[in-house]
Protein backbone atom coordinates (compact mmCIF):
# COMPACT_ATOMS: atom_id res chain seq x y z
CA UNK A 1 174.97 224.57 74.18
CA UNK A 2 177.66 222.05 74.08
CA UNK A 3 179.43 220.14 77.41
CA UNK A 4 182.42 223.05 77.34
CA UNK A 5 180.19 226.11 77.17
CA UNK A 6 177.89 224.61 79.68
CA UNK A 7 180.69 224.03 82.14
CA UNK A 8 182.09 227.42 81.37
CA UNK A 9 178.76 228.88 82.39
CA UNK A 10 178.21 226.76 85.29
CA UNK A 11 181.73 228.04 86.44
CA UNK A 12 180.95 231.53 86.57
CA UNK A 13 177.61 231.33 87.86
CA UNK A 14 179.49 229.48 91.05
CA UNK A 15 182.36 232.37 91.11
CA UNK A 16 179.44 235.17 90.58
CA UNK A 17 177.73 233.40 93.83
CA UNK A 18 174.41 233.10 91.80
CA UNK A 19 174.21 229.67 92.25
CA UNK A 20 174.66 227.18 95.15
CA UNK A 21 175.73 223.94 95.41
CA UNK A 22 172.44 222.43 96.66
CA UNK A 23 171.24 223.96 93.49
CA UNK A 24 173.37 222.50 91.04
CA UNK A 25 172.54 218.97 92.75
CA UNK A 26 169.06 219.30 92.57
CA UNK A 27 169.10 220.04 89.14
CA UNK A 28 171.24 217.26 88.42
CA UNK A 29 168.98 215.04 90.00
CA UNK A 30 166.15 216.49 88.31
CA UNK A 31 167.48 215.64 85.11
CA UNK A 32 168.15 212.16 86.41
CA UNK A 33 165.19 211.48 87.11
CA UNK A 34 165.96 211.11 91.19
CA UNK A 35 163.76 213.78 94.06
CA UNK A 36 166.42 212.91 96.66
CA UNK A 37 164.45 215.40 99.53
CA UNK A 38 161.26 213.37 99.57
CA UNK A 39 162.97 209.82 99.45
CA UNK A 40 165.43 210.86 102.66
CA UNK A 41 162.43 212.34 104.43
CA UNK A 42 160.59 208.46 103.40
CA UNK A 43 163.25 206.50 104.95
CA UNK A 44 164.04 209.05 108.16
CA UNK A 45 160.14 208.58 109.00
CA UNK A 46 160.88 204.32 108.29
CA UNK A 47 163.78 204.60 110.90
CA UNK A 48 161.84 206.74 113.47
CA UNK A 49 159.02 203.99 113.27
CA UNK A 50 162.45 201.58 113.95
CA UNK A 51 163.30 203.30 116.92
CA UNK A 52 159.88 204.18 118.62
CA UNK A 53 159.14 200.18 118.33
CA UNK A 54 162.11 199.53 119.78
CA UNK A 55 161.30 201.84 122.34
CA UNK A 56 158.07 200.28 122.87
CA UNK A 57 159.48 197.31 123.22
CA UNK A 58 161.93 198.15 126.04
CA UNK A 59 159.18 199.90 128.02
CA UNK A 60 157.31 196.64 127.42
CA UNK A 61 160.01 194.63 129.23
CA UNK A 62 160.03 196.77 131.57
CA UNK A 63 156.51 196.87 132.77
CA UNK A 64 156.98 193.24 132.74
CA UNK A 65 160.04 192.89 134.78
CA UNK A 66 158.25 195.29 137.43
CA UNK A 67 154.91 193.91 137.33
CA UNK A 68 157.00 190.02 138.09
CA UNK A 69 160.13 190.82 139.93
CA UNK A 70 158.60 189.15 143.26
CA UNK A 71 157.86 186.02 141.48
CA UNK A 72 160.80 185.71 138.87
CA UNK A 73 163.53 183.45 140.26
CA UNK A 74 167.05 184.53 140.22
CA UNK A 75 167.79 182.58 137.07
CA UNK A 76 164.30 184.34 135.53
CA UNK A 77 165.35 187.49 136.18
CA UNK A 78 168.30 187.09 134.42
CA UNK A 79 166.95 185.72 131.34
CA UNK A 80 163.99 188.09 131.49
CA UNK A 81 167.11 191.30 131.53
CA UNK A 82 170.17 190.25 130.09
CA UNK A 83 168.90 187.23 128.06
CA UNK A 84 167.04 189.90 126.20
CA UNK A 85 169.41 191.96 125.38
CA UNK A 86 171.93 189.10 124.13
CA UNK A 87 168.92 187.21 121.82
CA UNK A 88 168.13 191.09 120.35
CA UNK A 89 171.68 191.44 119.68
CA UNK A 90 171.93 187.88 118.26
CA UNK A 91 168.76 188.76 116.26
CA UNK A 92 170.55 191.85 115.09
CA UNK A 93 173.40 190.22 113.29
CA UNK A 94 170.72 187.63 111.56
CA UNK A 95 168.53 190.62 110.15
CA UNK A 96 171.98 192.23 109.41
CA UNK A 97 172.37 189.36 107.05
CA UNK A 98 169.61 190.33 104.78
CA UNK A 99 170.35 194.15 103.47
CA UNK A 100 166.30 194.84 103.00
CA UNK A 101 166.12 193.98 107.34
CA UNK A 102 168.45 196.66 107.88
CA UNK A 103 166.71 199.02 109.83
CA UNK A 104 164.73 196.44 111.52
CA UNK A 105 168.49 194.89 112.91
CA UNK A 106 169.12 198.86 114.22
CA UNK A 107 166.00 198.68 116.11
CA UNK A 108 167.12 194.93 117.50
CA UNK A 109 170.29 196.71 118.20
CA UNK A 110 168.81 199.83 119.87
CA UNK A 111 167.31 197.40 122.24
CA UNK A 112 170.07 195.66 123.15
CA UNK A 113 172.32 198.75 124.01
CA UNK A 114 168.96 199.61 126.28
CA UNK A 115 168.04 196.54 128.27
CA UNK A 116 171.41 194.79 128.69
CA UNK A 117 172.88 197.39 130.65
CA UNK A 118 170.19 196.93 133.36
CA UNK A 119 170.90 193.13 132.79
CA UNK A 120 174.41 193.12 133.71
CA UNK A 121 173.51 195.05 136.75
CA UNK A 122 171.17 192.45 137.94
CA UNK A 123 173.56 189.94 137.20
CA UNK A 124 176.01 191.28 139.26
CA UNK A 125 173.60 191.76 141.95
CA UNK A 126 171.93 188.23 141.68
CA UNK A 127 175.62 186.75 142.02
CA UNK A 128 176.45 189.36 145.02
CA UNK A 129 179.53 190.41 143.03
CA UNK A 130 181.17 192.92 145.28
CA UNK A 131 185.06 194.67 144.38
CA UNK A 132 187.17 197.15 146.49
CA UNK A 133 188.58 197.64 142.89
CA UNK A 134 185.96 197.54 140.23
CA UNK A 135 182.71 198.86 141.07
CA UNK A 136 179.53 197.27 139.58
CA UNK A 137 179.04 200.55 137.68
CA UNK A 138 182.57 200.25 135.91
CA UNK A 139 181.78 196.63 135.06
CA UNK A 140 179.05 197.60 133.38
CA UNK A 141 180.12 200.69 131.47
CA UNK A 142 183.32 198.94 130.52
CA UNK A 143 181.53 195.99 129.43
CA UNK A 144 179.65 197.95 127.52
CA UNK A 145 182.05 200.58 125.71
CA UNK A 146 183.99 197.72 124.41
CA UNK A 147 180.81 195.16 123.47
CA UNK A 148 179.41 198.51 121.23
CA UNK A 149 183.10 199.91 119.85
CA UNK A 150 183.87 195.93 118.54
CA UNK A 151 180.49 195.80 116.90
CA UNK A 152 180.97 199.39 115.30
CA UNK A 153 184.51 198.15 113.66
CA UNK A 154 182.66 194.94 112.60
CA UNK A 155 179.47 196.05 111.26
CA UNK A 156 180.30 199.84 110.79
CA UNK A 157 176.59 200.64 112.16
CA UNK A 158 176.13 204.33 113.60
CA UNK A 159 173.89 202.97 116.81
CA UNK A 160 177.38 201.63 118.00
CA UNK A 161 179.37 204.45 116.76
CA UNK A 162 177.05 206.76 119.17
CA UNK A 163 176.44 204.34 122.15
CA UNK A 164 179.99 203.86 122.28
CA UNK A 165 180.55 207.36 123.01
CA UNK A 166 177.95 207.02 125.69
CA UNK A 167 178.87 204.52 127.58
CA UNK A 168 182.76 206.13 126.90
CA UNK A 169 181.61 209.12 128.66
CA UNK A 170 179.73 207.45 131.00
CA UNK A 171 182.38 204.93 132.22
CA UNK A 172 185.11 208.23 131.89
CA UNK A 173 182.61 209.71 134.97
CA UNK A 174 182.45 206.31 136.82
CA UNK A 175 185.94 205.44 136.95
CA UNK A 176 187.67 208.93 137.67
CA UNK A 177 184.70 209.33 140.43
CA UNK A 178 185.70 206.10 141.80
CA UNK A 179 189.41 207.47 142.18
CA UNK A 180 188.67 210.76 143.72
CA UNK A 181 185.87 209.26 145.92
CA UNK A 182 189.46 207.90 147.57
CA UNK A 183 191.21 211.35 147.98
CA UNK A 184 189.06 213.20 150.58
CA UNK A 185 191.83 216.33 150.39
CA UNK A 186 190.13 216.71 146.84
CA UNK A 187 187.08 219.08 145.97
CA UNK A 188 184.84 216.54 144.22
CA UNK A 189 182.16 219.64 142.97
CA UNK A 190 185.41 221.59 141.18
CA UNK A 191 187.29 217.72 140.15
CA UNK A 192 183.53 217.45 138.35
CA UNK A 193 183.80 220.70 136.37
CA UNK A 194 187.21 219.79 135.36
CA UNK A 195 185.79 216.50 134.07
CA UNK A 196 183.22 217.93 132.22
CA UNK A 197 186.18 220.32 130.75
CA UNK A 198 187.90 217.57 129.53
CA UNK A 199 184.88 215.41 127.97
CA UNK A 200 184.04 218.80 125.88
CA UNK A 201 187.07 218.96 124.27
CA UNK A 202 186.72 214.87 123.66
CA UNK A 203 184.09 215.84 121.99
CA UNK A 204 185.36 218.70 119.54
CA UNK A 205 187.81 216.17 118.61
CA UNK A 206 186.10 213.91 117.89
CA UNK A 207 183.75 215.84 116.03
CA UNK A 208 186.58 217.08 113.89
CA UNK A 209 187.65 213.53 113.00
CA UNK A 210 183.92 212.41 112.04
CA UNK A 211 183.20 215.38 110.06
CA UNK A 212 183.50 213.86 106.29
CA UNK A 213 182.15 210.93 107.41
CA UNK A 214 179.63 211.01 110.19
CA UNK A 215 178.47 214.93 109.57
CA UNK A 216 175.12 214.49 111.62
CA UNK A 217 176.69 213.30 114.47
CA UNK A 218 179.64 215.37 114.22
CA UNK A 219 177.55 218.33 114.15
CA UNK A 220 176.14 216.97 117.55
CA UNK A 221 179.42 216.47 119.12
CA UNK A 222 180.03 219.67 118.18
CA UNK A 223 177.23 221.33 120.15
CA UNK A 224 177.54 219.18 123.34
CA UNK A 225 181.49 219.44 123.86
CA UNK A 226 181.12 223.13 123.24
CA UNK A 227 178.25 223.39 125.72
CA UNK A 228 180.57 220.91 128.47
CA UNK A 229 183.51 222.61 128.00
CA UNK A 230 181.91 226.78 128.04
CA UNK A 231 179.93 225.54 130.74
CA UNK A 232 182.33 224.12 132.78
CA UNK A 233 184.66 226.88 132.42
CA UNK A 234 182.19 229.56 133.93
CA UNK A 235 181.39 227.15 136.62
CA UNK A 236 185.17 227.23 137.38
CA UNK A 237 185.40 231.01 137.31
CA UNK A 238 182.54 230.44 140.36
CA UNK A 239 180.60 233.67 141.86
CA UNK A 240 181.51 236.74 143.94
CA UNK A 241 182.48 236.83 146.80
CA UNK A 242 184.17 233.66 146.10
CA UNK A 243 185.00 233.62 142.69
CA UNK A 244 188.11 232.60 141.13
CA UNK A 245 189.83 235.97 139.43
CA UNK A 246 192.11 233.78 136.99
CA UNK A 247 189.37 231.43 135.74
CA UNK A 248 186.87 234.58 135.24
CA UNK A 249 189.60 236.17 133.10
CA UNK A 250 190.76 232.93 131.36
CA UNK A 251 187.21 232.71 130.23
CA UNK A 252 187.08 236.00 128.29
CA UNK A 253 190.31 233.98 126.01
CA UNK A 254 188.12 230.55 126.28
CA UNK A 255 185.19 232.00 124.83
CA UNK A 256 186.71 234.28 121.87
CA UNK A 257 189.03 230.91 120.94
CA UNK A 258 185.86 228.60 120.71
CA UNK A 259 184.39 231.64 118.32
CA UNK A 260 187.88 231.33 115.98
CA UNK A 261 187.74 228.07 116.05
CA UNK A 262 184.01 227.90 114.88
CA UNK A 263 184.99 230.25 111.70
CA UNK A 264 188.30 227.62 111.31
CA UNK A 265 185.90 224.89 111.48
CA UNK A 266 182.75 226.27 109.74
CA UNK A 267 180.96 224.98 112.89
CA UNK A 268 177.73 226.64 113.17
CA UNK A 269 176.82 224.79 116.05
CA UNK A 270 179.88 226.19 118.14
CA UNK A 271 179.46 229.97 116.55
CA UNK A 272 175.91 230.34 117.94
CA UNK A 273 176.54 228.55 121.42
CA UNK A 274 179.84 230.61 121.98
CA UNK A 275 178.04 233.51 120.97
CA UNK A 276 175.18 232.70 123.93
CA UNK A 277 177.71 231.92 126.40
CA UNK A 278 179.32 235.38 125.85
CA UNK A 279 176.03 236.83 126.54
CA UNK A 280 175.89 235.04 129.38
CA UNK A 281 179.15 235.72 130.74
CA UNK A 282 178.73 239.28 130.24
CA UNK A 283 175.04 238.93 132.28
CA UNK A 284 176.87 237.19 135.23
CA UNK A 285 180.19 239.44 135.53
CA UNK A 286 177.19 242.71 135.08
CA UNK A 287 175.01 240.90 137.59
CA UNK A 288 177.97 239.58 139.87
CA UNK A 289 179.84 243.22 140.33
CA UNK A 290 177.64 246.16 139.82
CA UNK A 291 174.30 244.88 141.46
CA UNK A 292 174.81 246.82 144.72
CA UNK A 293 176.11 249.43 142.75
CA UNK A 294 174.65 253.14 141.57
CA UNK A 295 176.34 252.05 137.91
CA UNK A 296 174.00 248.68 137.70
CA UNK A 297 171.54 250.59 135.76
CA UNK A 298 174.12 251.95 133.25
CA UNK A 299 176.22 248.54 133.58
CA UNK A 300 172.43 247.06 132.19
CA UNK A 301 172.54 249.70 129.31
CA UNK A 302 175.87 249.02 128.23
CA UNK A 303 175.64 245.34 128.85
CA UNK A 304 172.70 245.31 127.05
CA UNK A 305 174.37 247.21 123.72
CA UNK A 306 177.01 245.02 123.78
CA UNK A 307 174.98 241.57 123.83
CA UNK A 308 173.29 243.22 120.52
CA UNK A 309 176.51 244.63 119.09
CA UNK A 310 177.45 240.22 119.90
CA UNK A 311 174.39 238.84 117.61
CA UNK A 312 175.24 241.02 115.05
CA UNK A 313 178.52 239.82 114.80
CA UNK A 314 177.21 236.66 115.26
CA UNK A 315 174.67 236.86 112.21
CA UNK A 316 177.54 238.53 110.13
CA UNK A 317 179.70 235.74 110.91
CA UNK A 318 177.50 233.00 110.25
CA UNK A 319 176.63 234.61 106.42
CA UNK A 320 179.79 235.17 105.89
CA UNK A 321 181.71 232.01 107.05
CA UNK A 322 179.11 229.52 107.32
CA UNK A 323 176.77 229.91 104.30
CA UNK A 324 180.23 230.53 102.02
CA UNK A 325 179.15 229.12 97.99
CA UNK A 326 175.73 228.38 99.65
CA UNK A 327 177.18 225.31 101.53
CA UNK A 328 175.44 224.01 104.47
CA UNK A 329 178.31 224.12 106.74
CA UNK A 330 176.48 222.70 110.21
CA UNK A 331 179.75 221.45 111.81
């Protein structure tokens, strides 16, 4: 069969649906003599073994620091937290040098992001820093958002790309708690859902900018902004007797607009947690209305057809819109 005919076929197979994507790939790679599943598994069990010995590492420096905090001097104790974290991260750009120590930089780098946060903390509190206007927790956030974004857009290393959306969120929390922490005529518990509210949709957008070329960690955002922003919405809509009518109802629209958006998206991580929080939603208005009722029985039944009637949908959804050509669509 020449190239042409080949193609041809290959074409109509792929319009027929009889053959995937994944499949044509692994063929391809067959032929070229390349088993791409078992090498990726080889190297994600190389950088697990990366990351547990940096764990181990941390925890070591931490048993230490505890075990010698009474006879450490000021200057010691400095050395012991944040001089660790700075040599790591010097050590980091060294291996970095050398593409073979690759990994073994992450792990110096997964360090770093670990200890030096607690080592900027007892800096501050070895020097007695104290600010009406920046609290030690900003400082250290702060410091620490733009240390990890600069060494993302120098060394283009995911470990930054993700600890910089950490300590983003993180110092987000600190510094807009520090501000309401000042107005008293201002309901911190509802100020925190709206936060939260906020941070989730953060998220989804960034997701949506890091699909093509962070898709692991996109798929991640995905799931966590869609779980801060559903959640926080039903914590807004509150509980009976004291719920709030117009958030209750504004989640019904919420809900159904993160499932459109999961079909516009192909995000199967949003699809199945909008799906749950339906369920959930229709549990708590069920639970929240009808409890005292003679119709809580029935409202069970029908509550109960309903969440089914919701997975199937669900399931129909996901093999319609997210396993499309046989693409692995995880969003």
């Amino acid at each position: 069969m020449d190239k042409d005919s080949l193609l041809t076929a290959i074409t109509h197979a792929s319009a027929e649906r009889s053959i995937s994507r994944e499949e044509l790939l692994s063929a391809f790679q067959k032929g070229q003599g390349e088993i791409a599943v078992p090498q990726r598994s080889k190297l994600n069990i190389i950088n697990i073994l990366y990351a547990l010995g940096g764990l181990i590492v941390v925890i070591g420096i931490i048993l230490f620091f505890e075990q010698q905090w009474e006879t450490l001097s000021s200057t010691a104790r400095i050395l012991v937290t944040l001089g660790s974290g700075i040599a790591t991260y010097l050590a980091g750009i060294l291996f970095m040098r050398v593409k073979s120590f690759t990994g073994v930089a992450v792990s110096f780098f997964l360090i770093f992001v670990l200890v030096s946060p607690f080592g900027i903390h007892v800096t501050l509190d070895t020097l007695d820093y104290a600010s009406p206007i920046l609290s030690n927790e900003n400082i250290i956030f702060s410091t620490m958002f733009i240390w990890t974004l600069a060494s993302f857009s120098l060394l283009r290393l995911s470990i930054f790309r993700t600890f910089s959306v950490i300590f983003g969120s993180l110092l987000f929390f600190s510094s807009t708690g520090a501000l309401l922490e000042r107005n008293p005529a201002i309901d911190i518990g509802e100020a925190f859902e709206y936060r939260f509210l906020l941070l989730g949709i953060s998220y989804a957008l960034l997701a949506y900018s890091w699909k093509k070329i962070a898709p692991t960690l996109s798929s991640w955002m995905y799931a966590l902004g869609t779980m801060m922003f559903l959640s926080a919405a039903l914590a807004l809509g509150g509980y009976a007797p004291s719920a709030n009518k117009p958030w209750e109802i504004a989640y019904i629209g919420l809900n159904f607009g993160i499932l459109f958006l999961s079909v516009v998206l192909k995000s199967r991580a949003m699809l199945v947690l909008g799906s749950l929080y339906l369920m959930g939603y229709i549990m708590k208005i069920t639970a929240e209305y009808f409890s005292d009722s003679l119709g809580w029985p029935i409202s069970l039944v029908l509550a109960g057809f309903t969440l089914i009637g919701i997975g199937y949908v669900t399931f129909m959804m996901n093999q319609r819109f997210m396993k499309k050509d046989g693409v692995n669509l995880d969003g």
